[in-house]
Protein backbone atom coordinates (compact mmCIF):
# COMPACT_ATOMS: atom_id res chain seq x y z
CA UNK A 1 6.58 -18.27 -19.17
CA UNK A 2 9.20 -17.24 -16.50
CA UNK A 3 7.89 -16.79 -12.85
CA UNK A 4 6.54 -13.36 -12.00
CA UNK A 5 9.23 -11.63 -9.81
CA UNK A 6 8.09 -8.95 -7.52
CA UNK A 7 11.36 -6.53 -6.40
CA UNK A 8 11.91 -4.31 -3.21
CA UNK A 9 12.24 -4.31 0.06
CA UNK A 10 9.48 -6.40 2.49
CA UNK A 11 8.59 -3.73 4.75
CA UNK A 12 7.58 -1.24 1.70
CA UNK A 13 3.70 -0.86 1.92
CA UNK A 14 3.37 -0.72 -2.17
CA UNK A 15 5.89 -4.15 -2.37
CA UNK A 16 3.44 -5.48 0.09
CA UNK A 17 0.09 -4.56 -1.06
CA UNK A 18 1.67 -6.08 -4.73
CA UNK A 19 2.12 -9.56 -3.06
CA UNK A 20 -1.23 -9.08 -1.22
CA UNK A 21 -2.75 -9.00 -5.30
CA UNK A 22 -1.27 -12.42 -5.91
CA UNK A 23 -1.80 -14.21 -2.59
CA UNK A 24 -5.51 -13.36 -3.46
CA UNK A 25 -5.31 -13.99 -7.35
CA UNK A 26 -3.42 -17.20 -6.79
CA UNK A 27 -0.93 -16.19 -8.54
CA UNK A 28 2.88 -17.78 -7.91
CA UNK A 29 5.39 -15.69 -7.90
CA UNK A 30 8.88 -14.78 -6.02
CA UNK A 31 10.23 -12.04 -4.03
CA UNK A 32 13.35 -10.71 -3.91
CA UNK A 33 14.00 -8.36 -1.48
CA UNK A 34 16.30 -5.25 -2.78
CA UNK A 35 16.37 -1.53 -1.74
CA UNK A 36 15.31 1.32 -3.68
CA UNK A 37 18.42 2.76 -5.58
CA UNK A 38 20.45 -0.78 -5.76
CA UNK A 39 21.42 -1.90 -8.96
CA UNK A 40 18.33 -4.25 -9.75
CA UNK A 41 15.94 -1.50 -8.95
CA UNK A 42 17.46 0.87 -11.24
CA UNK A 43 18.56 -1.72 -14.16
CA UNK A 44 14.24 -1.33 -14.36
CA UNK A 45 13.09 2.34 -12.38
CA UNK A 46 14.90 5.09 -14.01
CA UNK A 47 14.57 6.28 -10.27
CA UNK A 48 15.66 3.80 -8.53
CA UNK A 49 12.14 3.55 -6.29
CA UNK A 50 10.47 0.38 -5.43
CA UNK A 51 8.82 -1.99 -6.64
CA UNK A 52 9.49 -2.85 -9.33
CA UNK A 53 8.35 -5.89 -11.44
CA UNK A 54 9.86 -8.64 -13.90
CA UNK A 55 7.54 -11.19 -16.14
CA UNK A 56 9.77 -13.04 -18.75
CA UNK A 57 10.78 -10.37 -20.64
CA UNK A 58 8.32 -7.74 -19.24
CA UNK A 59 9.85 -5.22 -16.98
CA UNK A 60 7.36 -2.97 -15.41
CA UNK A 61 7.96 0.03 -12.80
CA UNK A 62 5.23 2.26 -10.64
CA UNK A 63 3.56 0.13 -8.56
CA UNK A 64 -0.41 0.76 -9.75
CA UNK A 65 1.13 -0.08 -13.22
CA UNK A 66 2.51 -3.61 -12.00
CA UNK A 67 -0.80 -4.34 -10.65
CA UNK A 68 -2.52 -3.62 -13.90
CA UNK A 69 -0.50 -5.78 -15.43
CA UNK A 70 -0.85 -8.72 -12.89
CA UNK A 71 -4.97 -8.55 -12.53
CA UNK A 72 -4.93 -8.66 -16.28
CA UNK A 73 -2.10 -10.79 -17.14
CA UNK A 74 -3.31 -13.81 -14.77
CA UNK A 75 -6.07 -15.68 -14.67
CA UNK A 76 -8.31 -15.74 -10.90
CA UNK A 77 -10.51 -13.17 -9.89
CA UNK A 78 -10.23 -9.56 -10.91
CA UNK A 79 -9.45 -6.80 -8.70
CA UNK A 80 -9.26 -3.95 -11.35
CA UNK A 81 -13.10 -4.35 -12.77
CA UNK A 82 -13.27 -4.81 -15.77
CA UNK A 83 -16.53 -2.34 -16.46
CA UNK A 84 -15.50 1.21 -17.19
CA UNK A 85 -16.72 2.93 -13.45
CA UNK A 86 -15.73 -0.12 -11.62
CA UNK A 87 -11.90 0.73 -12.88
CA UNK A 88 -12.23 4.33 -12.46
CA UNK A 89 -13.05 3.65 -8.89
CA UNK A 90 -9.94 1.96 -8.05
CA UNK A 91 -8.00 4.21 -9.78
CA UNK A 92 -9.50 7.71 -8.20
CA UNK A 93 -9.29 5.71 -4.73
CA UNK A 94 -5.58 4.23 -5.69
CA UNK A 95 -4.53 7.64 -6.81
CA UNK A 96 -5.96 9.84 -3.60
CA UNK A 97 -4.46 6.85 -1.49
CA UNK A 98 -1.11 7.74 -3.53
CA UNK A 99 -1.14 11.37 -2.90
CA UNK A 100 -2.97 12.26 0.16
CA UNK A 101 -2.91 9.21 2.75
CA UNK A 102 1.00 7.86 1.85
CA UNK A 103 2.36 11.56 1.87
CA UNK A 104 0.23 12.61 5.32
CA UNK A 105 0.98 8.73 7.27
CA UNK A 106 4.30 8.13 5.48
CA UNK A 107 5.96 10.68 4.68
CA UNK A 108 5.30 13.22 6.85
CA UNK A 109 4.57 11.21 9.82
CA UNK A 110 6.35 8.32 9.87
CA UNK A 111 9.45 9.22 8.34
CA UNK A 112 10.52 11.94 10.96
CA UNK A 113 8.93 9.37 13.44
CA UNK A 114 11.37 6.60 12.84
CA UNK A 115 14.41 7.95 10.53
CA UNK A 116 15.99 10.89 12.37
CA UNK A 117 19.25 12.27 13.40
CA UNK A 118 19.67 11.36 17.21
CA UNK A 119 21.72 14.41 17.87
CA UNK A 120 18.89 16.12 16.83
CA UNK A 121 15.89 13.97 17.96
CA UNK A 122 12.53 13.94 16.15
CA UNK A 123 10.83 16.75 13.60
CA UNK A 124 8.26 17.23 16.60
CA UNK A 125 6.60 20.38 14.65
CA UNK A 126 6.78 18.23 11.12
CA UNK A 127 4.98 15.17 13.00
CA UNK A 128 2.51 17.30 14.64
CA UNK A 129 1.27 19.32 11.86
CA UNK A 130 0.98 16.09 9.59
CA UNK A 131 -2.12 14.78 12.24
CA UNK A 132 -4.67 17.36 11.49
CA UNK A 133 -3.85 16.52 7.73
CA UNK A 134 -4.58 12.30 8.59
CA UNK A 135 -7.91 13.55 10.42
CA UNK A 136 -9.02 15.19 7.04
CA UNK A 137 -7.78 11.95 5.22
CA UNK A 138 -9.75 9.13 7.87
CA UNK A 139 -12.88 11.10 7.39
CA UNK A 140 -12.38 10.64 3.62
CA UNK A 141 -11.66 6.90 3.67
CA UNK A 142 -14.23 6.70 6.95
CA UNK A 143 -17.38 8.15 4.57
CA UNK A 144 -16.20 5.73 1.47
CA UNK A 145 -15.91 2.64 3.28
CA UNK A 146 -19.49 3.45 5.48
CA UNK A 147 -21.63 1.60 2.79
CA UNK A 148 -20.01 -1.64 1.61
CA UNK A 149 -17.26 -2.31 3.87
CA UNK A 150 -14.38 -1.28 0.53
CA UNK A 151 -13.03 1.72 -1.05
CA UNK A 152 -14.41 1.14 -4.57
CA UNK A 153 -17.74 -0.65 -5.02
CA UNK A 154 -18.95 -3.63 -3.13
CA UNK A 155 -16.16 -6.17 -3.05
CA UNK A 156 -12.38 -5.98 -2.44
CA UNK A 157 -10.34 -4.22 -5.11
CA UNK A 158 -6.53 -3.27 -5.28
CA UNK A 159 -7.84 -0.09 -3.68
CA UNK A 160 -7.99 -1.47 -0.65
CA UNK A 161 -4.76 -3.35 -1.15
CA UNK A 162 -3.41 -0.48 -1.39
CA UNK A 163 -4.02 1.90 1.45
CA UNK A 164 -4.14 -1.32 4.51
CA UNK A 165 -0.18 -1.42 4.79
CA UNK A 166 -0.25 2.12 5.53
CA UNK A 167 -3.44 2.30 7.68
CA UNK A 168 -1.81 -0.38 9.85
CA UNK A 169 1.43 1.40 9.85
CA UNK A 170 -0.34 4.17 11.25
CA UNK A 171 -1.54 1.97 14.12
CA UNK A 172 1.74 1.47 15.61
CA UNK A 173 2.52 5.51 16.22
CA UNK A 174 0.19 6.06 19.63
CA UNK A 175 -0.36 9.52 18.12
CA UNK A 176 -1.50 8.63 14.57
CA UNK A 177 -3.53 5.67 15.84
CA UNK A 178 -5.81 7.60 18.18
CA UNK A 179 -6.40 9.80 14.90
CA UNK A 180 -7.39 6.46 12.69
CA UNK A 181 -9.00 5.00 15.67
CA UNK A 182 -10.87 7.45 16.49
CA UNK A 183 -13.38 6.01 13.24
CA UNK A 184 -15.46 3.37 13.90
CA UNK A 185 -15.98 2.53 9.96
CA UNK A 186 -12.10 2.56 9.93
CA UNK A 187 -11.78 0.44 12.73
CA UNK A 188 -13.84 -2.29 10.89
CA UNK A 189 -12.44 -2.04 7.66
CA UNK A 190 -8.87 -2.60 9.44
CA UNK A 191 -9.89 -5.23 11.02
CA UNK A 192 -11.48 -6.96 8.42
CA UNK A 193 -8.45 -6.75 5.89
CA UNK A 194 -5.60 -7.47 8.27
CA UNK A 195 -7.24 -10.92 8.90
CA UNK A 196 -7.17 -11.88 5.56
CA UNK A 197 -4.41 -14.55 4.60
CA UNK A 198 -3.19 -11.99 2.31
CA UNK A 199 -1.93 -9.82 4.53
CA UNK A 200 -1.20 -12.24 7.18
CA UNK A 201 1.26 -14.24 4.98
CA UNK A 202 2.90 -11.29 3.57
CA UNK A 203 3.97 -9.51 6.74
CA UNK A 204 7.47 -8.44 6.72
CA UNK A 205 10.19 -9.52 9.10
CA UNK A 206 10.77 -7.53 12.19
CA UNK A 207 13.02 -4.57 11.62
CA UNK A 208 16.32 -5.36 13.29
């Protein structure tokens, strides 16, 4: 079958934490970098939104979707379980990280951060009303990685793929990373994942 074919831009946590999966699956595949709205992105996401995903003739878009398909497409470990509460785990934990932790670090934080006018200058009021909202999302994440060390059981999942890129995205704003480091659990979970070869080898180029 034709080379799995991961699409969107390097620097785009969810394109990232999809080639994190198959660094640690050992599963080949290619990248092609291509921003949200071009015309490969939309020939597959009626939106235009990255990533998306091509197998063959499998064309997959949403990004908890194309790693469904990978963890049970390819052979190597699994990162989905397989037992009916393991894979509810990684989905409540995938779909919080989705919601709450992308839209509070992201969206409202990094966005008016990096990407404004410069007539205007920053969304000061936007970016500080987002940090009490990551302070109610670290204690979340803080309590559900206390036990184990992972979001969703005992052992690495796509969960935790997941939410990393953003987490360390977060660490390079002074004023979101005194919120996240302000966590001790956190602080060791970061640490732990950002050493792995999966997200070492998958680290996008600097932004020019």
């Amino acid at each position: 079958m034709a080379d799995l074919e991961i699409i969107g831009v390097p620097f785009s946590n969810y394109v990232r934490s999809l080639r994190m999966l198959c660094v640690e699956k050992g599963v080949a595949y290619t990248h092609t970098s291509a921003r949200p709205q071009s015309p490969e992105v939309l020939a597959i996401h009626p939106a235009g939104q990255i990533p998306v995903m091509r197998h063959g003739d499998v064309s997959l878009f949403e990004s908890k979707a194309i790693a469904t398909y990978i963890d049970k497409a390819f052979p190597g470990p699994k990162f989905i379980p397989e037992d009916a509460l393991g894979a509810a785990l990684v989905e409540q934990w995938v779909s919080y990280t989705n919601a709450k932790v992308d839209r509070w670090i992201m969206r409202e934080f990094v966005v008016p951060s990096a990407f404004f006018d410069k007539a205007k200058g920053p969304d000061t009021a936007r970016i500080s009303a987002a940090l009490p909202e990551i302070d109610k999302c670290m204690q979340v994440v803080d309590r559900a990685v206390a036990e184990t060390g992972y979001l969703a059981g005992g052992s690495l999942s796509y969960a935790d793929m997941n939410i990393v890129p953003m987490l360390a995205t977060a660490m390079l704003y002074p004023a979101a990373a005194e919120v996240v480091s302000g966590y001790s659990g956190i602080g060791r979970y970061l640490a732990s994942l950002t050493a792995r070869p999966s997200y070492v080898d998958t680290a996008p180029p600097p932004r020019r």
